[in-house]
N, C-alpha and C. Protein backbone atom coordinates (compact mmCIF):
# COMPACT_ATOMS: atom_id res chain seq x y z
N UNK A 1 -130.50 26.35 -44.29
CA UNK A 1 -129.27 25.62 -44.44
C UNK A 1 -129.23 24.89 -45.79
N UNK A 2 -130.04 24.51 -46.18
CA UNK A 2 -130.46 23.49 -47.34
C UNK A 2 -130.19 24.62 -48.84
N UNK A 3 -130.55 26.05 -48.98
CA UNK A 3 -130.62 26.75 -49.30
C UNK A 3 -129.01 26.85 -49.59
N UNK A 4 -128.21 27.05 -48.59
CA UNK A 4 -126.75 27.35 -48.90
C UNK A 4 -126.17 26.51 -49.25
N UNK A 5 -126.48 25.39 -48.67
CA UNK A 5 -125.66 23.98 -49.29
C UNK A 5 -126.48 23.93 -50.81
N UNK A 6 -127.37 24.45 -51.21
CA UNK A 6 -127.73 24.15 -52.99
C UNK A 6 -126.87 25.53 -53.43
N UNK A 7 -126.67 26.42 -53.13
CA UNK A 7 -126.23 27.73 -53.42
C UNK A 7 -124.63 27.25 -53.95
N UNK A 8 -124.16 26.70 -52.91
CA UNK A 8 -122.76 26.01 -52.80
C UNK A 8 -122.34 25.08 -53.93
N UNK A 9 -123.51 24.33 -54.01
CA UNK A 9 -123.18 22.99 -55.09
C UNK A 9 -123.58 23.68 -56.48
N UNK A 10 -123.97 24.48 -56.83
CA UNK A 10 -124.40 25.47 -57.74
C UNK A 10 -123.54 26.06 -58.33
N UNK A 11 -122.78 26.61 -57.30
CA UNK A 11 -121.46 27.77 -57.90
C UNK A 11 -120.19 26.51 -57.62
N UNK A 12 -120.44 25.24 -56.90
CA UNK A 12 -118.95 24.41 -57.20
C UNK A 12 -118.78 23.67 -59.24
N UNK A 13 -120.66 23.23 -58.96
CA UNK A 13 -120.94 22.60 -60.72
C UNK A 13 -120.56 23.45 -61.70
N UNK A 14 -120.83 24.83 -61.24
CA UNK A 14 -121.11 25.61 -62.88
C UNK A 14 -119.13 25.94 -62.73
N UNK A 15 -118.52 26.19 -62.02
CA UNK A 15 -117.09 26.30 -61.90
C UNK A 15 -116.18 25.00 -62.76
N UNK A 16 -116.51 24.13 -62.16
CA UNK A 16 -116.35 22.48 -62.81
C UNK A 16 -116.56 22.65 -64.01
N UNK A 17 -117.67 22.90 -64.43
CA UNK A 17 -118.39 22.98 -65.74
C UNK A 17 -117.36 23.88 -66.77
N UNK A 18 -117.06 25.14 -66.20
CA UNK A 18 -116.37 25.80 -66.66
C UNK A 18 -114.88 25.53 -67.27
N UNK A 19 -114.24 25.17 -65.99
CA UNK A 19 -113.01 24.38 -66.48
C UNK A 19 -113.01 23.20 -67.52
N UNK A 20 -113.99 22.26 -67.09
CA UNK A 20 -114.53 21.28 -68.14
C UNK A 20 -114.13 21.76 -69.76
N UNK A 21 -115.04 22.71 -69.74
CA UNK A 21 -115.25 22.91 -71.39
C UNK A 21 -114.11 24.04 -71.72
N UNK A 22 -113.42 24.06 -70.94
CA UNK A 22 -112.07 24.97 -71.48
C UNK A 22 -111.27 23.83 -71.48
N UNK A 23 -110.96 22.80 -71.04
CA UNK A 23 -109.99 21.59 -71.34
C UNK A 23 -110.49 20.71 -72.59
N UNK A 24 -112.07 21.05 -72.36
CA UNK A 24 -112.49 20.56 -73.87
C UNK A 24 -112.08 21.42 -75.27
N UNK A 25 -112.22 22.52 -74.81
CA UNK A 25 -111.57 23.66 -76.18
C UNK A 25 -109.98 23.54 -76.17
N UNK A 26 -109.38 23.35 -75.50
CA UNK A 26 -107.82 23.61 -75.20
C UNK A 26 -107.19 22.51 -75.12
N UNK A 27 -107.48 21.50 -75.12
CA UNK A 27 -107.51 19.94 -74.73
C UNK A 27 -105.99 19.64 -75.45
N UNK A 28 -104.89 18.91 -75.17
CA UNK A 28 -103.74 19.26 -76.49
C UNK A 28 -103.89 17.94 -77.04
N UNK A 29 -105.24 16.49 -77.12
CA UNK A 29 -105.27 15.61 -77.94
C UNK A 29 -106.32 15.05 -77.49
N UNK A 30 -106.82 14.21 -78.34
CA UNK A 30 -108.43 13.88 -78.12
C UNK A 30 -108.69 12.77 -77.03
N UNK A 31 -108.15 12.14 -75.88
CA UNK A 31 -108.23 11.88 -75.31
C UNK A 31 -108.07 12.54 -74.20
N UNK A 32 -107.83 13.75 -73.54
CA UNK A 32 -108.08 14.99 -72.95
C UNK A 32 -109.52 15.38 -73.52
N UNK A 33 -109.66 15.78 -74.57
CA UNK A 33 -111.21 16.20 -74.86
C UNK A 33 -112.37 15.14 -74.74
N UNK A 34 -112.06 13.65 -74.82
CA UNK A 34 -112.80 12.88 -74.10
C UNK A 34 -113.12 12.56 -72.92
N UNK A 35 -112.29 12.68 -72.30
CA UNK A 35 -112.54 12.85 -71.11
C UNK A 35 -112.56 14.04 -70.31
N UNK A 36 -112.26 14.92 -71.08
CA UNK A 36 -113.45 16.51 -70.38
C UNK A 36 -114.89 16.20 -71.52
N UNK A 37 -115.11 15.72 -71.89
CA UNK A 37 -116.66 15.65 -72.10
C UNK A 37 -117.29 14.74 -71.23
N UNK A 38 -116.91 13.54 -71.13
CA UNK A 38 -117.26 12.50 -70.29
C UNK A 38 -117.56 13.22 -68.66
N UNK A 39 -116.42 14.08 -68.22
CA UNK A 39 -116.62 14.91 -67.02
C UNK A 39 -117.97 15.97 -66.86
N UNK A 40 -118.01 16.54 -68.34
CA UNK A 40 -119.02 17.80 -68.31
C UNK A 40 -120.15 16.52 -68.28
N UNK A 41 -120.56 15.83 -69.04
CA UNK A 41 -122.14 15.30 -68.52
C UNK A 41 -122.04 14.47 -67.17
N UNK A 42 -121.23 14.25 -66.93
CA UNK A 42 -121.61 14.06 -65.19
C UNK A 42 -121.49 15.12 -64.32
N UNK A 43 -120.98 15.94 -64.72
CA UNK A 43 -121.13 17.36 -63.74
C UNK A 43 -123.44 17.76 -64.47
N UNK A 44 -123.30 17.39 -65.37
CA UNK A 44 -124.60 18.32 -65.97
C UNK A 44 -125.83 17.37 -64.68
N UNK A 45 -125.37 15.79 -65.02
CA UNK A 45 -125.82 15.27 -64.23
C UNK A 45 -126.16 15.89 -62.90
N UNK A 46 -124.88 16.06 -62.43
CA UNK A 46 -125.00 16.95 -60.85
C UNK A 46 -125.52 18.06 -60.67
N UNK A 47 -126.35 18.59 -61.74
CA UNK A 47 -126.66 20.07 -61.80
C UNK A 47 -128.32 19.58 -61.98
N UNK A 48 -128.62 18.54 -62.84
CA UNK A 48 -129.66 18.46 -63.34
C UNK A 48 -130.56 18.21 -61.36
N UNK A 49 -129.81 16.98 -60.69
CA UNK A 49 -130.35 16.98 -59.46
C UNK A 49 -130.51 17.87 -58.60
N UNK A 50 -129.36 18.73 -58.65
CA UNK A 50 -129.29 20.15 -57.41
C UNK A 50 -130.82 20.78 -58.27
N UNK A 51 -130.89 21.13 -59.48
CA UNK A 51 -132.06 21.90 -59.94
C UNK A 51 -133.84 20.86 -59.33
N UNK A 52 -133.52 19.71 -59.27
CA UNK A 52 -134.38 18.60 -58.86
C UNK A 52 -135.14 19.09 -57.18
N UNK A 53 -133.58 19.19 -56.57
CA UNK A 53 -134.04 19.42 -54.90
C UNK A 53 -134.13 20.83 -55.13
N UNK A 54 -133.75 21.27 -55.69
CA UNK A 54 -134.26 23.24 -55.45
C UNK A 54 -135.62 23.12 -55.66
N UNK A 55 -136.29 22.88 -57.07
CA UNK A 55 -137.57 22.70 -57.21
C UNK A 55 -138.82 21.81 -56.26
N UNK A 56 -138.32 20.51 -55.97
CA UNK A 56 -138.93 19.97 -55.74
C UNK A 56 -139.50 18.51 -56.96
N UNK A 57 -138.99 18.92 -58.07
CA UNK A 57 -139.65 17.68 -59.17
C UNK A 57 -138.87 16.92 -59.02
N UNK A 58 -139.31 15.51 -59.52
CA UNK A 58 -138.71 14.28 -59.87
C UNK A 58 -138.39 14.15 -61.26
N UNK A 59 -138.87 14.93 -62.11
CA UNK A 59 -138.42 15.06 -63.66
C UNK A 59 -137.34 15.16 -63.89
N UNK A 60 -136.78 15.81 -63.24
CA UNK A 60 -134.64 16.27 -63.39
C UNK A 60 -134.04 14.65 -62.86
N UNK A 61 -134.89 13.71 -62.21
CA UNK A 61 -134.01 12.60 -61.56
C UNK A 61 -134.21 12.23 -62.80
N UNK A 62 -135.47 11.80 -63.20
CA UNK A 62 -134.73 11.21 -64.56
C UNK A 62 -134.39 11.17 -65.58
N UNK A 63 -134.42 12.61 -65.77
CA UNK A 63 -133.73 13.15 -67.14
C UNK A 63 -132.10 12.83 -66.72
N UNK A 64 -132.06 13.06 -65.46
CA UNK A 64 -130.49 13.16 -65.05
C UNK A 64 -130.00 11.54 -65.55
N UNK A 65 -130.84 10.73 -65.28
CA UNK A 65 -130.56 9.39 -65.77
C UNK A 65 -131.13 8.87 -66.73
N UNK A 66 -131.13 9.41 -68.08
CA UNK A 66 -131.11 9.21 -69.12
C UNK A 66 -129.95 9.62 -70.26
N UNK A 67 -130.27 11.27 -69.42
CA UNK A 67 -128.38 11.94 -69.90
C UNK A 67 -127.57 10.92 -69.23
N UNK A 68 -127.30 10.05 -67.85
CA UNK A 68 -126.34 8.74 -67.81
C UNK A 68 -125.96 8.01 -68.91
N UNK A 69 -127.62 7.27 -68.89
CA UNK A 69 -127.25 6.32 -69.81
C UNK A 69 -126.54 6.60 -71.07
N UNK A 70 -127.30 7.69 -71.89
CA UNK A 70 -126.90 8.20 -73.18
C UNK A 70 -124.87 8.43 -73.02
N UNK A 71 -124.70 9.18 -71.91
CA UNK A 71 -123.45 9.87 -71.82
C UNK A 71 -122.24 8.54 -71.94
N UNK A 72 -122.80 7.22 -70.98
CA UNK A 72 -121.91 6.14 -71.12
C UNK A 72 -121.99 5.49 -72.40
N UNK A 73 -122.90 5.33 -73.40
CA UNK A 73 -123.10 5.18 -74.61
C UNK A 73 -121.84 5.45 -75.62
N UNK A 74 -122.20 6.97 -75.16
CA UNK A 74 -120.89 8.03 -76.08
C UNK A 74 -119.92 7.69 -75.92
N UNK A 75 -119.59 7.73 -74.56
CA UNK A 75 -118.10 7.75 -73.97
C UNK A 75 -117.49 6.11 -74.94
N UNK A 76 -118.26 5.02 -74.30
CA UNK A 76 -117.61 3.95 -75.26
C UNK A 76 -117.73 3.91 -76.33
N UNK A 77 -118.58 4.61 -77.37
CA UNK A 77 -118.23 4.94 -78.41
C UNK A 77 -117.22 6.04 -78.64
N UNK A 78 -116.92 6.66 -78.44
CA UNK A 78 -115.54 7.33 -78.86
C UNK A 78 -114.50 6.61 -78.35
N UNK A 79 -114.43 6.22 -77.17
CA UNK A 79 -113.38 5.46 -77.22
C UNK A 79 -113.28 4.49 -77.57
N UNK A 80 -114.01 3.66 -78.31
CA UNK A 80 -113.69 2.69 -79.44
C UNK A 80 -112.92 3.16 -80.63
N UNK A 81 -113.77 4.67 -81.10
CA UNK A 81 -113.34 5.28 -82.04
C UNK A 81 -111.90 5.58 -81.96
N UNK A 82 -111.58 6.27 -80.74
CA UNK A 82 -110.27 6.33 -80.86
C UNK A 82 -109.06 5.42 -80.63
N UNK A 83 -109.66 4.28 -79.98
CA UNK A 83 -108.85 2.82 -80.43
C UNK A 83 -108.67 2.35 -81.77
N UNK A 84 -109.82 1.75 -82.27
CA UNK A 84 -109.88 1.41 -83.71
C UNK A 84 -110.15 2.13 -84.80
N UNK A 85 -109.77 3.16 -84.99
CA UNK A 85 -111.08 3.60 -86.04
C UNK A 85 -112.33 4.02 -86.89
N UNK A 86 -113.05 2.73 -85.89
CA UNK A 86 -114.27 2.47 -86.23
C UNK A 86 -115.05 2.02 -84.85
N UNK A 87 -116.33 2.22 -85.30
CA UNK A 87 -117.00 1.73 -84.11
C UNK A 87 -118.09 0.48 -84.45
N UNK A 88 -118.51 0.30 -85.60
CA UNK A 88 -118.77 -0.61 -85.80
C UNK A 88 -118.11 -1.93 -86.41
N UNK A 89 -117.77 -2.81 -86.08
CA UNK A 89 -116.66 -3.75 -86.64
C UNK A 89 -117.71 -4.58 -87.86
């Protein structure tokens, strides 16, 4: 059972994923492409864990939460960027 339910979340992420980075290529202004990037690393997130419980390691938990941290980093940096300008004042 465990098997199909990872099978499942597998082919729902990489689908997500997919659309993701076609709204990121196709995006019609950069706040659409920010936030399909912001989406793709939390989907990667969700992929990095499903690969976690398939295996068995704890290495993917926290890589998965490092790509977090880093990903919320970005995100408010671009969207500073695309408020002001600049990101450092």
């Amino acid at each position: 059972m465990l098997n199909l339910a990872l099978t499942f979340g597998f082919t729902a992420m990489g689908l997500a994923m997919l659309l993701n980075v076609f709204r990121l290529v196709k995006g019609p202004d950069a706040v659409d492409r920010v936030t399909a990037l912001d989406t793709l690393y939390i989907n990667t997130i969700a992929v990095l864990m499903l690969v976690g419980i398939r295996i068995g390691s704890d290495i993917f938990f926290e890589a998965a939460l490092l790509i977090a941290m880093m990903g919320f980093v970005g995100t408010v940096a671009l969207a500073k960027h695309l408020r002001r300008g600049s990101i450092i004042e």
